[in-house]
N, C-alpha and C. Protein backbone atom coordinates (compact mmCIF):
# COMPACT_ATOMS: atom_id res chain seq x y z
N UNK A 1 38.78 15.00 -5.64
CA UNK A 1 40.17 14.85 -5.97
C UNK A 1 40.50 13.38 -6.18
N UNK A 2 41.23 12.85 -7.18
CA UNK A 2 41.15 11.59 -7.75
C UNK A 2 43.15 11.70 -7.16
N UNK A 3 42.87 10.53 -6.30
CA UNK A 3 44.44 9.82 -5.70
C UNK A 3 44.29 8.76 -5.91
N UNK A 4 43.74 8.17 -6.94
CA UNK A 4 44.96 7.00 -7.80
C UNK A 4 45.85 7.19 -8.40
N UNK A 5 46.65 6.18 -8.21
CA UNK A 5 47.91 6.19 -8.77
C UNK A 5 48.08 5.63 -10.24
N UNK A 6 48.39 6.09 -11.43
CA UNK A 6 48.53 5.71 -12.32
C UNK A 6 49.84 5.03 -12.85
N UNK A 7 49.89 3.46 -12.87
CA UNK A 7 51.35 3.03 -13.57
C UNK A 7 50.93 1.60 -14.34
N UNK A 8 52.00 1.59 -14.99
CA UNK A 8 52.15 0.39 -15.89
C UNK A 8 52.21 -0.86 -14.97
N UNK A 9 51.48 -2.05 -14.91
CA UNK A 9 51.85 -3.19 -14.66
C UNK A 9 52.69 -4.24 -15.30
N UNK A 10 53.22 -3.98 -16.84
CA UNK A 10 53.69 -5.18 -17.14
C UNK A 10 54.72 -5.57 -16.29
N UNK A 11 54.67 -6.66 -16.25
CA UNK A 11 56.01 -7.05 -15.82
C UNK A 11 57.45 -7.33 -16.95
N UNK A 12 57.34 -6.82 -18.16
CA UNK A 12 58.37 -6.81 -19.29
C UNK A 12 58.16 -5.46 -19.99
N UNK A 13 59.19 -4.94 -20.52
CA UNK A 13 59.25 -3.98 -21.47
C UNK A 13 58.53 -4.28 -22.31
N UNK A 14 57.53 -3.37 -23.21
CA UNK A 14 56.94 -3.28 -24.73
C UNK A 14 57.72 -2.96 -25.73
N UNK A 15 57.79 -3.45 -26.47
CA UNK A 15 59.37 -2.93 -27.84
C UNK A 15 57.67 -2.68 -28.74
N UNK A 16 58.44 -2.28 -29.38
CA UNK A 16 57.73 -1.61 -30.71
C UNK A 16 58.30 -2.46 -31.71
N UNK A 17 57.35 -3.23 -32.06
CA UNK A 17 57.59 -5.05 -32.74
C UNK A 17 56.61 -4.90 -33.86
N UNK A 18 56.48 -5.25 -34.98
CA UNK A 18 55.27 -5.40 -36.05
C UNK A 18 55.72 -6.36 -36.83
N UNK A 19 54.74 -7.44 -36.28
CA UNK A 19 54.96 -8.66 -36.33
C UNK A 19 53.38 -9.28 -36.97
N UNK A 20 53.25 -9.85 -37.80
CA UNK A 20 52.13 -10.01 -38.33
C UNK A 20 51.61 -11.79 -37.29
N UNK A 21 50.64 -11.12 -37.19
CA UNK A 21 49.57 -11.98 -36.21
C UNK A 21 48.28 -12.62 -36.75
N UNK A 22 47.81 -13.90 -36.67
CA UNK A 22 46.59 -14.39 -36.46
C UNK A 22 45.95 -14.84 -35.38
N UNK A 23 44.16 -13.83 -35.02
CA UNK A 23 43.68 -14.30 -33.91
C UNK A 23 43.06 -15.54 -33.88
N UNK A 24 43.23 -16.59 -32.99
CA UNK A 24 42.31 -17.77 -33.42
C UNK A 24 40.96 -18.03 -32.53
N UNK A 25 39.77 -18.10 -32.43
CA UNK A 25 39.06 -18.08 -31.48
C UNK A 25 38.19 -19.75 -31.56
N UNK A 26 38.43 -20.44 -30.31
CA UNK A 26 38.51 -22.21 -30.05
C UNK A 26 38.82 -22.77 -32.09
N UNK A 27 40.15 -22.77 -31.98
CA UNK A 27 41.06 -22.93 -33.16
C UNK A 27 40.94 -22.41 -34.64
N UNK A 28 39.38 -21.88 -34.61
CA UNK A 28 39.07 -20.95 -36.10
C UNK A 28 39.80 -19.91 -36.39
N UNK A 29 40.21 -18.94 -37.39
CA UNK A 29 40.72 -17.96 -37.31
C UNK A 29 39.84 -17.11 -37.77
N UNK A 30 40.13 -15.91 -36.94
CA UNK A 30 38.82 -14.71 -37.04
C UNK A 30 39.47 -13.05 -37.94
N UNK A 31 40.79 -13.18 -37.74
CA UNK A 31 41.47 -12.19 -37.87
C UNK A 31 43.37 -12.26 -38.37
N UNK A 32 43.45 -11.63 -39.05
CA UNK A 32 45.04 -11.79 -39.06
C UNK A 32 45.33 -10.11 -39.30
N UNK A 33 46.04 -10.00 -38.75
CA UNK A 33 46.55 -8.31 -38.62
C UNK A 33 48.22 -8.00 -37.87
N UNK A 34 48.03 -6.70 -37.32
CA UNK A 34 49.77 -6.73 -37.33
C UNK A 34 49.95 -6.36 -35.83
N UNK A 35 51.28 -6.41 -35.40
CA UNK A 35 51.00 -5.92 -33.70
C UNK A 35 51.53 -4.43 -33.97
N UNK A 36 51.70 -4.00 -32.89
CA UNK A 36 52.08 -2.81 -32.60
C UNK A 36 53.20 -2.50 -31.88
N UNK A 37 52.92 -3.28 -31.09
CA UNK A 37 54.12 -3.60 -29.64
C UNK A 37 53.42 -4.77 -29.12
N UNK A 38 54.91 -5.51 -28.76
CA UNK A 38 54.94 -6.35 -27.52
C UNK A 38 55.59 -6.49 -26.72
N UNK A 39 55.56 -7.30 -25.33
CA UNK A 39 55.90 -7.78 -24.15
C UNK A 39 56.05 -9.25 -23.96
N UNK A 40 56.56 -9.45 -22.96
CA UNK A 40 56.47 -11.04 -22.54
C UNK A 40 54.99 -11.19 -22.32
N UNK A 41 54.23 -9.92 -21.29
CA UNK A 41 52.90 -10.35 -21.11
C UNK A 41 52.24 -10.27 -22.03
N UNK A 42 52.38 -9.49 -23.45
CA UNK A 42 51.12 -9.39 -24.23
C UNK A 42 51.33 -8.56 -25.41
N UNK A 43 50.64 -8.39 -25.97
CA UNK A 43 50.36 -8.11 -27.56
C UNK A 43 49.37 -6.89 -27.42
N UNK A 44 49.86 -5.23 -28.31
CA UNK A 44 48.91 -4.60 -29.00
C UNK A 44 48.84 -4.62 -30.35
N UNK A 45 47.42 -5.21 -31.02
CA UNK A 45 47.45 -5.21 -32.34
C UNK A 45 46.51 -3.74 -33.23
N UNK A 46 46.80 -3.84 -34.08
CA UNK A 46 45.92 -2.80 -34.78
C UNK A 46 46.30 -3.22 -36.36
N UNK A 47 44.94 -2.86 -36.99
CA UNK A 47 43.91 -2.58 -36.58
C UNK A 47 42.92 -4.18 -36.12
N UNK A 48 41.79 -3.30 -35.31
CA UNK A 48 41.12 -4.90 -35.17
C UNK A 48 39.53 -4.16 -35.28
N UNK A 49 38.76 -5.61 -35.64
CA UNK A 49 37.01 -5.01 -35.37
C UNK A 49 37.08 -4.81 -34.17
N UNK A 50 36.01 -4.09 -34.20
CA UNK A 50 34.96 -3.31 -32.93
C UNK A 50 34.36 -4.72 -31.93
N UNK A 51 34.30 -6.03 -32.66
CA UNK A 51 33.11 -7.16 -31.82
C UNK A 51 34.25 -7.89 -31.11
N UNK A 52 35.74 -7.73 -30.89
CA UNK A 52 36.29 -8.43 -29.50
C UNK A 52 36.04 -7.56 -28.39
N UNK A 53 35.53 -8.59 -27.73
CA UNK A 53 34.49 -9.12 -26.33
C UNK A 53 35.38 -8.35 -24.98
N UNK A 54 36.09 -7.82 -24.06
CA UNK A 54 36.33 -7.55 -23.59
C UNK A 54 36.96 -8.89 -22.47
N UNK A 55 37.93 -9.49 -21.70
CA UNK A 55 38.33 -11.17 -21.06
C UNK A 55 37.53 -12.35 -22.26
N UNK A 56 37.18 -11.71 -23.63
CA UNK A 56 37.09 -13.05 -24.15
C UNK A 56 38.55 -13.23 -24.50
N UNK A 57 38.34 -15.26 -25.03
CA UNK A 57 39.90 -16.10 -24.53
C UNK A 57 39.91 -16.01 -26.12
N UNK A 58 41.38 -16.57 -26.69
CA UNK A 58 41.50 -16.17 -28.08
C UNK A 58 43.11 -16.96 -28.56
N UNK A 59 43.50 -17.51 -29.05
CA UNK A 59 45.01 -17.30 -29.27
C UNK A 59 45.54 -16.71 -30.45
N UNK A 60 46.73 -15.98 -29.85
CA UNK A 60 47.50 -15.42 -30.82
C UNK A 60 48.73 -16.25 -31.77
N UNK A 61 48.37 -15.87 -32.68
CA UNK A 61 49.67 -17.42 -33.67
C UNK A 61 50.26 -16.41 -34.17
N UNK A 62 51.61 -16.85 -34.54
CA UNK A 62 53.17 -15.75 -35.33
C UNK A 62 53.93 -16.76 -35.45
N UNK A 63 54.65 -16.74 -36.79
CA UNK A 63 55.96 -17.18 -36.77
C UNK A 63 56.97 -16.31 -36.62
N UNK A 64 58.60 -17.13 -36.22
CA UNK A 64 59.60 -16.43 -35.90
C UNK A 64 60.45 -16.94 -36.85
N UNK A 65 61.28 -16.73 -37.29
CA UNK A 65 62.42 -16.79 -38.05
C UNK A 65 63.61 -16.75 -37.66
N UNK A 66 64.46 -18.02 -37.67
CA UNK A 66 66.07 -18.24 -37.72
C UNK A 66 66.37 -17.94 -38.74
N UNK A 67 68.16 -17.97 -38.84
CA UNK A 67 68.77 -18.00 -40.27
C UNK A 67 68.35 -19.14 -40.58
N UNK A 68 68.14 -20.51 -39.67
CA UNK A 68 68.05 -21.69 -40.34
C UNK A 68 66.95 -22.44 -40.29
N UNK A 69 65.56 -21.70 -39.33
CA UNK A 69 64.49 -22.59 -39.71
C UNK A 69 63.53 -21.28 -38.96
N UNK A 70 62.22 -21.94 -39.25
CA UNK A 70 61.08 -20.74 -39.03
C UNK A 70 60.49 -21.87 -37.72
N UNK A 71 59.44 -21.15 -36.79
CA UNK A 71 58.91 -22.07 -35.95
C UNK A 71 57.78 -20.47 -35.39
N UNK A 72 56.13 -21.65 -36.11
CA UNK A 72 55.31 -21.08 -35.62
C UNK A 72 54.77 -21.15 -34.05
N UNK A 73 53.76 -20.59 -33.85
CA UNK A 73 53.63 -20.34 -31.83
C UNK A 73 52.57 -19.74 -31.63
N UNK A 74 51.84 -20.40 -31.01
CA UNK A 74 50.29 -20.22 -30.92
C UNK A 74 50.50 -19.78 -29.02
N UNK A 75 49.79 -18.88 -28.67
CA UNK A 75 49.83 -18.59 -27.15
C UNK A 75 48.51 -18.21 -26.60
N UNK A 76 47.70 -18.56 -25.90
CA UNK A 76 46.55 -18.26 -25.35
C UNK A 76 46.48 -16.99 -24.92
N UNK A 77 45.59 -16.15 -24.90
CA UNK A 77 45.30 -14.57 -24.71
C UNK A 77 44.10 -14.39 -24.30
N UNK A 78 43.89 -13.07 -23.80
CA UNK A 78 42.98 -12.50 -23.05
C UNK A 78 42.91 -10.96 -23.61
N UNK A 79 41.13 -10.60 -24.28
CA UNK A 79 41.32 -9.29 -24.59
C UNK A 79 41.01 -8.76 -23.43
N UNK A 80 42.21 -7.47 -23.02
CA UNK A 80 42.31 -6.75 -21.84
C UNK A 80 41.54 -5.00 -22.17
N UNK A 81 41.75 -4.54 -23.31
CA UNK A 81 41.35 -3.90 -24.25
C UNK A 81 41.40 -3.50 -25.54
N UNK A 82 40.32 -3.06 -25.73
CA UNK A 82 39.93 -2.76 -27.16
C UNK A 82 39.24 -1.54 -27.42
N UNK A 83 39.86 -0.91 -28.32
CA UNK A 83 39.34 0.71 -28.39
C UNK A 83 39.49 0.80 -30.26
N UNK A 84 39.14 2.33 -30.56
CA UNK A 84 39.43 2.03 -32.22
C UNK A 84 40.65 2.20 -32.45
N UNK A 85 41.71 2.58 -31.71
CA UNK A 85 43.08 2.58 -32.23
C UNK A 85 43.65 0.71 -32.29
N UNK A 86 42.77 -0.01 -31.58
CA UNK A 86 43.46 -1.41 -31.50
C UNK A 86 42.88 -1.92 -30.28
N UNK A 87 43.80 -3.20 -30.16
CA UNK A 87 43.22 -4.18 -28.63
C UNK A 87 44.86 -4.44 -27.84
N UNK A 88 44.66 -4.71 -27.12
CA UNK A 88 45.29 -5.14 -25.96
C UNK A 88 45.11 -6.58 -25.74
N UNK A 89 45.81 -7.68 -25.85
CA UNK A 89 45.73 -9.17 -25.13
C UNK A 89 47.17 -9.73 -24.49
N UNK A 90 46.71 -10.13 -23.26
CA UNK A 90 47.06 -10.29 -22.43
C UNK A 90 47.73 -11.72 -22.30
N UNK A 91 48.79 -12.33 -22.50
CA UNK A 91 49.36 -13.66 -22.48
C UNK A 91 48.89 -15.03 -21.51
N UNK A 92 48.25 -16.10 -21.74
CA UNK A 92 47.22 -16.36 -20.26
C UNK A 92 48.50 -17.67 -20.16
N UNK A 93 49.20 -17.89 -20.90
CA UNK A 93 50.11 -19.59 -20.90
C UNK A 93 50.86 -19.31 -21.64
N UNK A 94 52.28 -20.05 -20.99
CA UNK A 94 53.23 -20.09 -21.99
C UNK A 94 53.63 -21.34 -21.52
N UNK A 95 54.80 -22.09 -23.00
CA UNK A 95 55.38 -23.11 -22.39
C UNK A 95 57.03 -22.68 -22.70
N UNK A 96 57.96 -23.36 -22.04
CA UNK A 96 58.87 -22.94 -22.31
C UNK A 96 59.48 -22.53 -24.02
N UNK A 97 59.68 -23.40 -25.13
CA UNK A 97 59.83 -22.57 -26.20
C UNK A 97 59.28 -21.57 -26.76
N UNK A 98 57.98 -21.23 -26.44
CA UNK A 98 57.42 -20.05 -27.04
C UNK A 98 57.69 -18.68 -26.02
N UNK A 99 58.19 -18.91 -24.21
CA UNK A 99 58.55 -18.15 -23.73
C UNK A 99 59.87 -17.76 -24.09
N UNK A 100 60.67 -18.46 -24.18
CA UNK A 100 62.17 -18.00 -25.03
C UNK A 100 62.57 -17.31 -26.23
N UNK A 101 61.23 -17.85 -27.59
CA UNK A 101 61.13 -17.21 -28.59
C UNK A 101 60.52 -15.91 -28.53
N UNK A 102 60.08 -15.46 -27.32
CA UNK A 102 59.53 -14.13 -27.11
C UNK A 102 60.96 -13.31 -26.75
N UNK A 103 61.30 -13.94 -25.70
CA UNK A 103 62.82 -13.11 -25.12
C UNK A 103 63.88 -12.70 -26.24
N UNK A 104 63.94 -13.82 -27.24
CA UNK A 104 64.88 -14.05 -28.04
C UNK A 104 64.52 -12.31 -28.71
N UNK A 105 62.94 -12.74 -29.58
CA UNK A 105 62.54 -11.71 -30.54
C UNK A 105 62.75 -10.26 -29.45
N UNK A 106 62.29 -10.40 -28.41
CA UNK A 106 62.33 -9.20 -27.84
C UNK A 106 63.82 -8.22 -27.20
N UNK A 107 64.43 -9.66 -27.35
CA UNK A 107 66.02 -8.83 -26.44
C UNK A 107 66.95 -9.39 -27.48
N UNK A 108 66.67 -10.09 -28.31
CA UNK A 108 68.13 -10.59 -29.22
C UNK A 108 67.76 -10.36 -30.99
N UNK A 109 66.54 -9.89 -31.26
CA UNK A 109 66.43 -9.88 -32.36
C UNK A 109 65.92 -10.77 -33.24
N UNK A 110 65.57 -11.20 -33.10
CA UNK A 110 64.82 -12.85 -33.72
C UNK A 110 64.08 -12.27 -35.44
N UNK A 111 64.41 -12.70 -36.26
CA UNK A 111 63.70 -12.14 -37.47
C UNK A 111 62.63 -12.83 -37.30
N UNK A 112 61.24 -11.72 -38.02
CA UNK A 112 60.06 -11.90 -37.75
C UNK A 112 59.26 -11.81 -39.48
């Protein structure tokens, strides 16, 4: 008999966001694709290859959009998982403007 408990850890809501993304791996880019949903903690993208590494480090880059200016945002990540529907990465740093431009996009609408 299996008594684990099954629940969500984020600590933020996931919105259902599709937001076009580039992965960068030590500053190259390997991938650009779209998310699925996000969180303050993290990003599901799809589609992605099969060869991200499982805790390999990576950053995720997006721009956001004002009415009056755009401002790109690179954030360090962690693949948490990866299956064929997509990956999972995990937010490892933020600094304050790119944590705000998450809140913004996520609770105020931020064009993307």
């Amino acid at each position: 008999m299996d008594n684990s408990v099954d629940f969500d850890n984020r600590w933020s809501e996931r919105q259902d966001i599709c937001l076009r993304i580039t992965l960068l791996d030590h500053g190259r880019e390997i991938l650009q694709t779209n998310s699925k949903n996000i969180s303050i903690g993290g990003i599901f993208i799809e589609p992605v290859p099969q060869d991200l590494d499982i805790d390999q480090k990576l950053e995720v880059a997006f721009s956001l959009h004002s009415a009056t200016s755009a401002q790109r945002h690179r954030l360090p990540a962690r693949v948490v998982r990866n299956h064929d529907n997509g990956a999972a990465l995990a937010f490892s740093d933020y600094d304050f403007n790119t944590l705000n431009a998450l809140r913004i996009l996520l609770y105020d609408g931020l064009t993307r």
